[in-house]
Protein backbone atom coordinates (compact mmCIF):
# COMPACT_ATOMS: atom_id res chain seq x y z
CA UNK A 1 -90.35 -92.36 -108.36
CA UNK A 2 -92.70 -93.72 -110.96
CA UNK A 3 -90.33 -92.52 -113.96
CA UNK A 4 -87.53 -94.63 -112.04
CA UNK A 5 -89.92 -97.60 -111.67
CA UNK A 6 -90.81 -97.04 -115.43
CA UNK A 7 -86.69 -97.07 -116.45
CA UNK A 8 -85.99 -99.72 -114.20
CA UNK A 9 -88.43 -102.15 -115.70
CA UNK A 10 -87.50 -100.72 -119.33
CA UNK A 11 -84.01 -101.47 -119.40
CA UNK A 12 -85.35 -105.35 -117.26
CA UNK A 13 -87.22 -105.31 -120.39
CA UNK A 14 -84.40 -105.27 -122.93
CA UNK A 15 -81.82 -107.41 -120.96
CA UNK A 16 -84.60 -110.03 -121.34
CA UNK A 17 -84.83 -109.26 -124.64
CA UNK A 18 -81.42 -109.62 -125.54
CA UNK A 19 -81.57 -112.77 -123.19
CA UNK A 20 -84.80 -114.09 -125.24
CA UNK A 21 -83.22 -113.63 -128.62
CA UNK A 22 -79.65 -116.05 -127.26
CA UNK A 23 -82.68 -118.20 -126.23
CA UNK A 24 -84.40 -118.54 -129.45
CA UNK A 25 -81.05 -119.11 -131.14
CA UNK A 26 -80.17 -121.60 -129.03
CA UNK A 27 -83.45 -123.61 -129.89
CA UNK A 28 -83.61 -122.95 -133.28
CA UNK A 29 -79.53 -124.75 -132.97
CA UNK A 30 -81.24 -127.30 -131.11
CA UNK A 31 -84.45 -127.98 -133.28
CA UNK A 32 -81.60 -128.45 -135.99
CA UNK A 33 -79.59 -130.92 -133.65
CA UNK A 34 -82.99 -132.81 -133.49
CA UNK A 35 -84.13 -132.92 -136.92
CA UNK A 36 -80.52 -134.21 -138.04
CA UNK A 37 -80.37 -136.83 -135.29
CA UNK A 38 -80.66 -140.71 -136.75
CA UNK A 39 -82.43 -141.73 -133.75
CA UNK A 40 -85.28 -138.94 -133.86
CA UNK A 41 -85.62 -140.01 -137.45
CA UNK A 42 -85.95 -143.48 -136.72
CA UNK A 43 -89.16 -143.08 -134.87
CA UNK A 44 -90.50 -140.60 -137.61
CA UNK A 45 -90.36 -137.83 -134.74
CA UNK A 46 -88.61 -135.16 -137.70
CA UNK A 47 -91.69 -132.62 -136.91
CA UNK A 48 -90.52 -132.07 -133.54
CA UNK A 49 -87.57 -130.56 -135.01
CA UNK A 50 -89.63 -128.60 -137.05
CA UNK A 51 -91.79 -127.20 -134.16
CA UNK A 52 -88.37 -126.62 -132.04
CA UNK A 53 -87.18 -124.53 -135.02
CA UNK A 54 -90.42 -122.49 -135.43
CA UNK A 55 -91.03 -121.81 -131.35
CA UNK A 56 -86.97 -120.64 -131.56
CA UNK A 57 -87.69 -118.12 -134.60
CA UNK A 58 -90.72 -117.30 -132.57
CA UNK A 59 -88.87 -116.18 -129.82
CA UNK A 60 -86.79 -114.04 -131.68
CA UNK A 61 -89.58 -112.15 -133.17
CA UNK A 62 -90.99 -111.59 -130.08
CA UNK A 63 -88.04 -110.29 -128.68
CA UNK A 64 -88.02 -107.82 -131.22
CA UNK A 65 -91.39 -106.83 -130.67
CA UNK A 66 -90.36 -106.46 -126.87
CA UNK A 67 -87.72 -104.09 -128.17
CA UNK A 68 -90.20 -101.90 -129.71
CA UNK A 69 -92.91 -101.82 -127.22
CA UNK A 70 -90.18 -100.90 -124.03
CA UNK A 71 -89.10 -98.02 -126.59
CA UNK A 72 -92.48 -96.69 -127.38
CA UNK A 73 -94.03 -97.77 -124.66
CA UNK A 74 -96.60 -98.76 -126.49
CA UNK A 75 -100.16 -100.31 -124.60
CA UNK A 76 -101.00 -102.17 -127.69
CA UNK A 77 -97.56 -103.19 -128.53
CA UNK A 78 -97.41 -104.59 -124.32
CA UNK A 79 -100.30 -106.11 -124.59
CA UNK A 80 -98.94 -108.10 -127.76
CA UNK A 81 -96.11 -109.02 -125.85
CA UNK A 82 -97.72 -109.76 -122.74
CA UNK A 83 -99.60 -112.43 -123.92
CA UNK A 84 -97.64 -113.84 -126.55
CA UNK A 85 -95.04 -114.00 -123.86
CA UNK A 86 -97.07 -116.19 -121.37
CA UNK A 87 -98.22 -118.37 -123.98
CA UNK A 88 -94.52 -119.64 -125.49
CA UNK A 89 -93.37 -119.63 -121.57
CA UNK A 90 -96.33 -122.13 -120.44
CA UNK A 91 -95.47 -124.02 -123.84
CA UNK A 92 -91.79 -123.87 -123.10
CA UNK A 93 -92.42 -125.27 -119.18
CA UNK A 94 -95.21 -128.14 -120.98
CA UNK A 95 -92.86 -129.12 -123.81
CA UNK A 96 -89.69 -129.27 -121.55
CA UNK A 97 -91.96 -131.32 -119.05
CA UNK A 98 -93.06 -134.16 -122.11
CA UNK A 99 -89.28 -134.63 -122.84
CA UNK A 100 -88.57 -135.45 -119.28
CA UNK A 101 -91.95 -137.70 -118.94
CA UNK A 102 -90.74 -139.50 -122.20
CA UNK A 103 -87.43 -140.08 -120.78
CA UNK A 104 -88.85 -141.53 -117.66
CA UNK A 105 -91.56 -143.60 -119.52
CA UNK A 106 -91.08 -144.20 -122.81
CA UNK A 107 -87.66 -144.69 -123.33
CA UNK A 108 -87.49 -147.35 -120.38
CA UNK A 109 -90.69 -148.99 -121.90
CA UNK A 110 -88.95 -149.62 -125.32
CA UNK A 111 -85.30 -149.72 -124.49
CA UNK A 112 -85.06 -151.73 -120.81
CA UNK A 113 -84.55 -155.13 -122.16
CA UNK A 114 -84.16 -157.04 -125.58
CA UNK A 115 -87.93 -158.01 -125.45
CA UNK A 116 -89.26 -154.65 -125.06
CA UNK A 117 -86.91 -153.16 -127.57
CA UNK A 118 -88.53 -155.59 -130.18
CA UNK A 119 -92.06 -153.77 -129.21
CA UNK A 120 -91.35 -151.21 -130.93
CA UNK A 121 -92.20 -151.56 -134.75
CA UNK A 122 -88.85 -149.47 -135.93
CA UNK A 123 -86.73 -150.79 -133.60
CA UNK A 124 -87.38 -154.26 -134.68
CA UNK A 125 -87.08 -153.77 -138.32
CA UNK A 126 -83.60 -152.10 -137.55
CA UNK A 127 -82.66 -155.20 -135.76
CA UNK A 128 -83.62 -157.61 -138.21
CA UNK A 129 -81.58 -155.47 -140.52
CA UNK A 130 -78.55 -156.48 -138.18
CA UNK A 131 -79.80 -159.98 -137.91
CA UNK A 132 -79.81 -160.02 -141.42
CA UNK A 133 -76.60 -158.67 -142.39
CA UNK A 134 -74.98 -160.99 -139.68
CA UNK A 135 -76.23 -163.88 -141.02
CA UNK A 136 -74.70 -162.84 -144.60
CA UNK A 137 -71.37 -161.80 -143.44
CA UNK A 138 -68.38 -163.89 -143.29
CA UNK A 139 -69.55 -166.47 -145.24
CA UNK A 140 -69.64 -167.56 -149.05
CA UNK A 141 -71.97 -164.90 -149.96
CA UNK A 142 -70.03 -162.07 -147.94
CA UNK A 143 -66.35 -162.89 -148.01
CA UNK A 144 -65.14 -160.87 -145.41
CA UNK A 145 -61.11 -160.12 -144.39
CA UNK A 146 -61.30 -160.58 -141.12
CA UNK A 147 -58.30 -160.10 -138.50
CA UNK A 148 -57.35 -163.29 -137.16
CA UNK A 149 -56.92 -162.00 -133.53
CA UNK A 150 -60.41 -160.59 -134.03
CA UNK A 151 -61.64 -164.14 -135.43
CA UNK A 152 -60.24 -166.07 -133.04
CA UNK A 153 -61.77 -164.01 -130.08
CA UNK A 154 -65.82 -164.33 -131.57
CA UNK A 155 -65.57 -167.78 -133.68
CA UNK A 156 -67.51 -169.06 -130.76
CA UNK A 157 -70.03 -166.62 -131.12
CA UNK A 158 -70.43 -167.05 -135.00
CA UNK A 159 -72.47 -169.06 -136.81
CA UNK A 160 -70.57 -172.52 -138.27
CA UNK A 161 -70.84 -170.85 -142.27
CA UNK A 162 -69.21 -167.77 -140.99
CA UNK A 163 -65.92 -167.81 -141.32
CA UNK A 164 -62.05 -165.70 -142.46
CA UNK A 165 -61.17 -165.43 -145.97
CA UNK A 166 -58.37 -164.67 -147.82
CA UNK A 167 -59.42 -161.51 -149.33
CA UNK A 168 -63.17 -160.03 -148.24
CA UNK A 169 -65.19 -157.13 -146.85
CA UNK A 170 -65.07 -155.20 -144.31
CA UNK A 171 -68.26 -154.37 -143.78
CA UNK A 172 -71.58 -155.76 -145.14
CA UNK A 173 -72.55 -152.83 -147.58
CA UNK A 174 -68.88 -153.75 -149.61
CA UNK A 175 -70.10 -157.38 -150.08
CA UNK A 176 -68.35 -158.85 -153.39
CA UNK A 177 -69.65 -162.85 -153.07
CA UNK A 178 -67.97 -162.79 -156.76
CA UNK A 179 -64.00 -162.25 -155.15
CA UNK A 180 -63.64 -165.62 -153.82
CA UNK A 181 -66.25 -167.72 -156.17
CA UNK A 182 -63.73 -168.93 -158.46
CA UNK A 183 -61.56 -170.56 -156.01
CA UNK A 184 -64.42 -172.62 -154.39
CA UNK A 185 -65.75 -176.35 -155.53
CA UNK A 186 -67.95 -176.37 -158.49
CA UNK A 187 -70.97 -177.21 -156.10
CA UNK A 188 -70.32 -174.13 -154.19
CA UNK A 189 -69.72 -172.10 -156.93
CA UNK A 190 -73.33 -173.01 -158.06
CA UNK A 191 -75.22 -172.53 -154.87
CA UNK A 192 -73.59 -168.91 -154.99
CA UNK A 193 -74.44 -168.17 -158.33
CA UNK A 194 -77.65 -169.29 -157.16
CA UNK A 195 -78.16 -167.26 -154.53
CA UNK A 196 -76.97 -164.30 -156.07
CA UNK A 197 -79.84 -164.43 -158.47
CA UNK A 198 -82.39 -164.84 -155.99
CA UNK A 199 -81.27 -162.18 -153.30
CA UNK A 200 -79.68 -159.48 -155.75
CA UNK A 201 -81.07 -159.73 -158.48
CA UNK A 202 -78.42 -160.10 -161.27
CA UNK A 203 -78.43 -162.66 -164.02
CA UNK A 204 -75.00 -164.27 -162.79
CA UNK A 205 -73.91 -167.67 -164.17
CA UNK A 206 -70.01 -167.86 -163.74
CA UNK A 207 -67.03 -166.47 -162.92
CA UNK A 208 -66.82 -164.62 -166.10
CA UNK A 209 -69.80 -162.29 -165.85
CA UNK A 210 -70.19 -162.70 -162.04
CA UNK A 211 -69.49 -158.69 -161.07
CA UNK A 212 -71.46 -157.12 -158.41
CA UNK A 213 -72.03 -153.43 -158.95
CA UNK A 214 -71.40 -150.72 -156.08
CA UNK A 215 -74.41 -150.73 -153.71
CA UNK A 216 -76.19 -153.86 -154.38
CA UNK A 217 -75.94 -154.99 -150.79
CA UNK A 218 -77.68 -151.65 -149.79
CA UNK A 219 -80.24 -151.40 -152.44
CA UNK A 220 -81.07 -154.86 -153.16
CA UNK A 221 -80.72 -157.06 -150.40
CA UNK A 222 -81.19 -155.19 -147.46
CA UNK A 223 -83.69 -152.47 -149.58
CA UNK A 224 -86.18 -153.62 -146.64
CA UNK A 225 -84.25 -151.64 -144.06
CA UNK A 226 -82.64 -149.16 -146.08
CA UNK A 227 -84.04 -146.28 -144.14
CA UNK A 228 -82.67 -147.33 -141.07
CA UNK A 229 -78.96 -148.01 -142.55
CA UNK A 230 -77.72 -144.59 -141.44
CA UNK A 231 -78.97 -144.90 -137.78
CA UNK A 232 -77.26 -148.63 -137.73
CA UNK A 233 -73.66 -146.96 -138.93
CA UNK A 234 -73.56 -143.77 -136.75
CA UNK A 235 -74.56 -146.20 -133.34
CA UNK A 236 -71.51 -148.67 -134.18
CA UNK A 237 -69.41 -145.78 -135.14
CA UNK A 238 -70.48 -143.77 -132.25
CA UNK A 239 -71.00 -146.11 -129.15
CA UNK A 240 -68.93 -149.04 -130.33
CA UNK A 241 -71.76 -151.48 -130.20
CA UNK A 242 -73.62 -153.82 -132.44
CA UNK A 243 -77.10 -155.08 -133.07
CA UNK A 244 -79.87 -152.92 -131.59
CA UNK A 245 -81.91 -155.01 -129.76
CA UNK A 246 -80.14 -158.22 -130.05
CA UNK A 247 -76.26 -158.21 -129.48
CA UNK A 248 -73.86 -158.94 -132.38
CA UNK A 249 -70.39 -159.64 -131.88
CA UNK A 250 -68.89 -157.95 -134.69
CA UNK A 251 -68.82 -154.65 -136.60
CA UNK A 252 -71.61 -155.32 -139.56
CA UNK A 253 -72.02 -151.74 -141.14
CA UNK A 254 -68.87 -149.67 -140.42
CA UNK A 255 -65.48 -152.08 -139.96
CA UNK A 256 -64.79 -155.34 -139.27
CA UNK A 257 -61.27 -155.16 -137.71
CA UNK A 258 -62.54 -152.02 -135.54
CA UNK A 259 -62.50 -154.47 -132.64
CA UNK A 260 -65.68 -156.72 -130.55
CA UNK A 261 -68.39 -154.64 -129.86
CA UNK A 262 -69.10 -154.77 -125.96
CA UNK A 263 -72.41 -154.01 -126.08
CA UNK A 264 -75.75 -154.15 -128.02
CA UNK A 265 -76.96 -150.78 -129.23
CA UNK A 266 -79.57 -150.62 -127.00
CA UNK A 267 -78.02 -150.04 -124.09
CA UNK A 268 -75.90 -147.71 -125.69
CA UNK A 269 -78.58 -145.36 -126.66
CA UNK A 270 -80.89 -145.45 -124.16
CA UNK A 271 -77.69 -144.47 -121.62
CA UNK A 272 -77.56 -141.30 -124.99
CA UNK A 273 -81.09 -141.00 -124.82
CA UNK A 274 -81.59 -140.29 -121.21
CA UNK A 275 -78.71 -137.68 -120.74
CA UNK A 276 -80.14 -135.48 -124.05
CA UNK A 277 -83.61 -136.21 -122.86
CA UNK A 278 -82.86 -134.57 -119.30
CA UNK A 279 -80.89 -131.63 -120.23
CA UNK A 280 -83.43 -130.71 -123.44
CA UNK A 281 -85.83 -131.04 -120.68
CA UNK A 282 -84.48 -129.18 -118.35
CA UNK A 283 -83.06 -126.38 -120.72
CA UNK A 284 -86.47 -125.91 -122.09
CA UNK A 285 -88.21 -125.39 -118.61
CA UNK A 286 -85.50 -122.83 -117.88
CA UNK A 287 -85.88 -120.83 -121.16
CA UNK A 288 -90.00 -121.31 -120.14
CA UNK A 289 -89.55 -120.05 -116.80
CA UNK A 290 -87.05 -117.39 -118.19
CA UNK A 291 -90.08 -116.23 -120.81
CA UNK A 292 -92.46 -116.21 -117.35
CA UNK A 293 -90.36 -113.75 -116.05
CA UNK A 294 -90.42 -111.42 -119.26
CA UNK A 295 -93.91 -111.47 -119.19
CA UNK A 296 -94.26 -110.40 -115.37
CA UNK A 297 -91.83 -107.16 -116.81
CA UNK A 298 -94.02 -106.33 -119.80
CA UNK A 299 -96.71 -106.38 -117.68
CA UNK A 300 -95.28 -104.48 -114.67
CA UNK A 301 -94.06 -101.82 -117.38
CA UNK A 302 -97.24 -101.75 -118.76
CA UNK A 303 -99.01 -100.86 -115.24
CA UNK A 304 -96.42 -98.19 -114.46
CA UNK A 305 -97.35 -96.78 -118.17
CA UNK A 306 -101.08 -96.50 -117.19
CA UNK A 307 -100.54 -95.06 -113.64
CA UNK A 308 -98.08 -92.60 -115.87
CA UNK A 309 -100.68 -91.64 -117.63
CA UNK A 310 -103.41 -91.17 -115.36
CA UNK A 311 -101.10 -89.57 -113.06
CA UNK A 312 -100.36 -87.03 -115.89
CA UNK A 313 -103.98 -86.23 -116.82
CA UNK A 314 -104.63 -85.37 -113.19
């Protein structure tokens, strides 16, 4: 009966396994997911990736060692695996529990309304990088080729310098203030030569030598929120919104003529935020609870090895 108790748990033992090393795969994809994500890098949170990554590949070693202590049936080798096992599943059940308490607390705190978005040191920066590319767009130093359906449905909501032009951008990073200089009054021309020497840096004096190099817009005049340029593009290109904390009503970063944003990013991502937030959360309390489980068989086969054995000797 003990024997059958002893095989029983065994081959418990290495379906877990086998389940454990899925589960460690499955983080490891998601510690990737994490690290890659625009938003997690926002709010300098890269390391959690890391530590997702690192508890996955943990997981799979342990699995293996799980492997080789059911075979051998091994008391040191249980032992190992025994409390290795408890340990990752309490930190699987704690970690998965901080998502969710994040999602419930923090997320609300920062992203609930355009005041408490601003509270948050990276979040503001981002959105003066939108409030500074919309005030640049559209107008003499940001020709822009607007569609005139699309202009005539957010004039109202521009500012009175922002306006169509023949031929233009569309989108702030593609900026050429030099396309259109020619054809304006001499005063103009001047206050846009002007400008371009204070705000990008280039020694322009007319027409003639007024060229704009690839990626001045980027590196020059918004270098101040450079870092958060990739997060701006993939939330208008992924939740067809604009600004983060402060709505916008056009495209600034990916396309003009893509439409009129509905929303502000905000809102956007903090509907994004919550639904990853829950199911991380819950996914890692399962894989924790999962781990529990293992545990409570290494340590049942572990018993039935030592009753084995003193059965034996008697």
């Amino acid at each position: 009966m003990c024997c059958c108790n002893v095989r029983c748990l065994q081959y418990c033992l290495y379906i877990s396994c086998v389940l454990l090393l899925g589960t460690g795969a499955v983080i490891i994809w998601i510690g990737f997911e994490v690290q890659d994500s625009e938003f997690v890098k926002t709010i300098d949170a890269e390391y959690a990736g890391y530590g997702i990554i690192g508890l996955g590949g943990g997981m799979i070693v342990f699995a293996v060692v799980g492997f080789i202590s059911g075979c051998k049936r091994s008391k040191c080798l249980l032992f190992i695996f025994i409390f290795i096992s408890f340990i990752i599943g309490v930190l699987l059940v704690a970690f998965g529990a901080v998502i969710i308490y994040v999602r419930d607390n923090f997320l609300p705190k920062y992203l609930d309304s355009e005041s408490d978005c601003r509270d948050f040191d990276a979040f503001e920066e981002a959105d003066d990088g939108f409030g500074k590319a919309f005030s640049t767009i559209c107008t003499v130093y940001c020709p822009c080729g607007m569609d005139s359906d699309i202009y005539a449905e957010v004039k109202d909501l521009l500012y009175p310098n922002q306006t169509q032009h023949i031929q233009g951008t569309t989108d702030i990073l593609s900026c050429d203030p030099c396309s259109e200089a020619a054809t304006y009054p001499s005063a103009v021309q001047d206050v846009v030569y002007q400008w371009i020497r204070d705000n990008l840096d280039l020694p322009v004096t007319s027409s003639a030598d007024c060229i704009i190099p690839e990626g001045t817009y980027e590196d020059v005049y918004l270098k101040d929120y450079k870092k958060y340029i990739p997060l701006i593009k993939w939330m208008e290109k992924h939740f067809d919104c604009s600004g983060l904390c402060s709505y916008r009503p056009i495209y600034l970063f990916s396309d003009i003529n893509n439409g009129v944003p509905e929303n502000s990013c905000r809102k956007e991502v903090y509907d994004w935020a919550k639904d990853k937030f829950l199911t991380y959360g819950v996914i890692t309390i399962v894989f924790g609870c999962w781990q529990l489980y293992t545990f409570l068989l290494a340590a049942g086969l572990c018993c039935n090895c030592t009753n084995s054995r003193h059965k034996g000797k008697k």
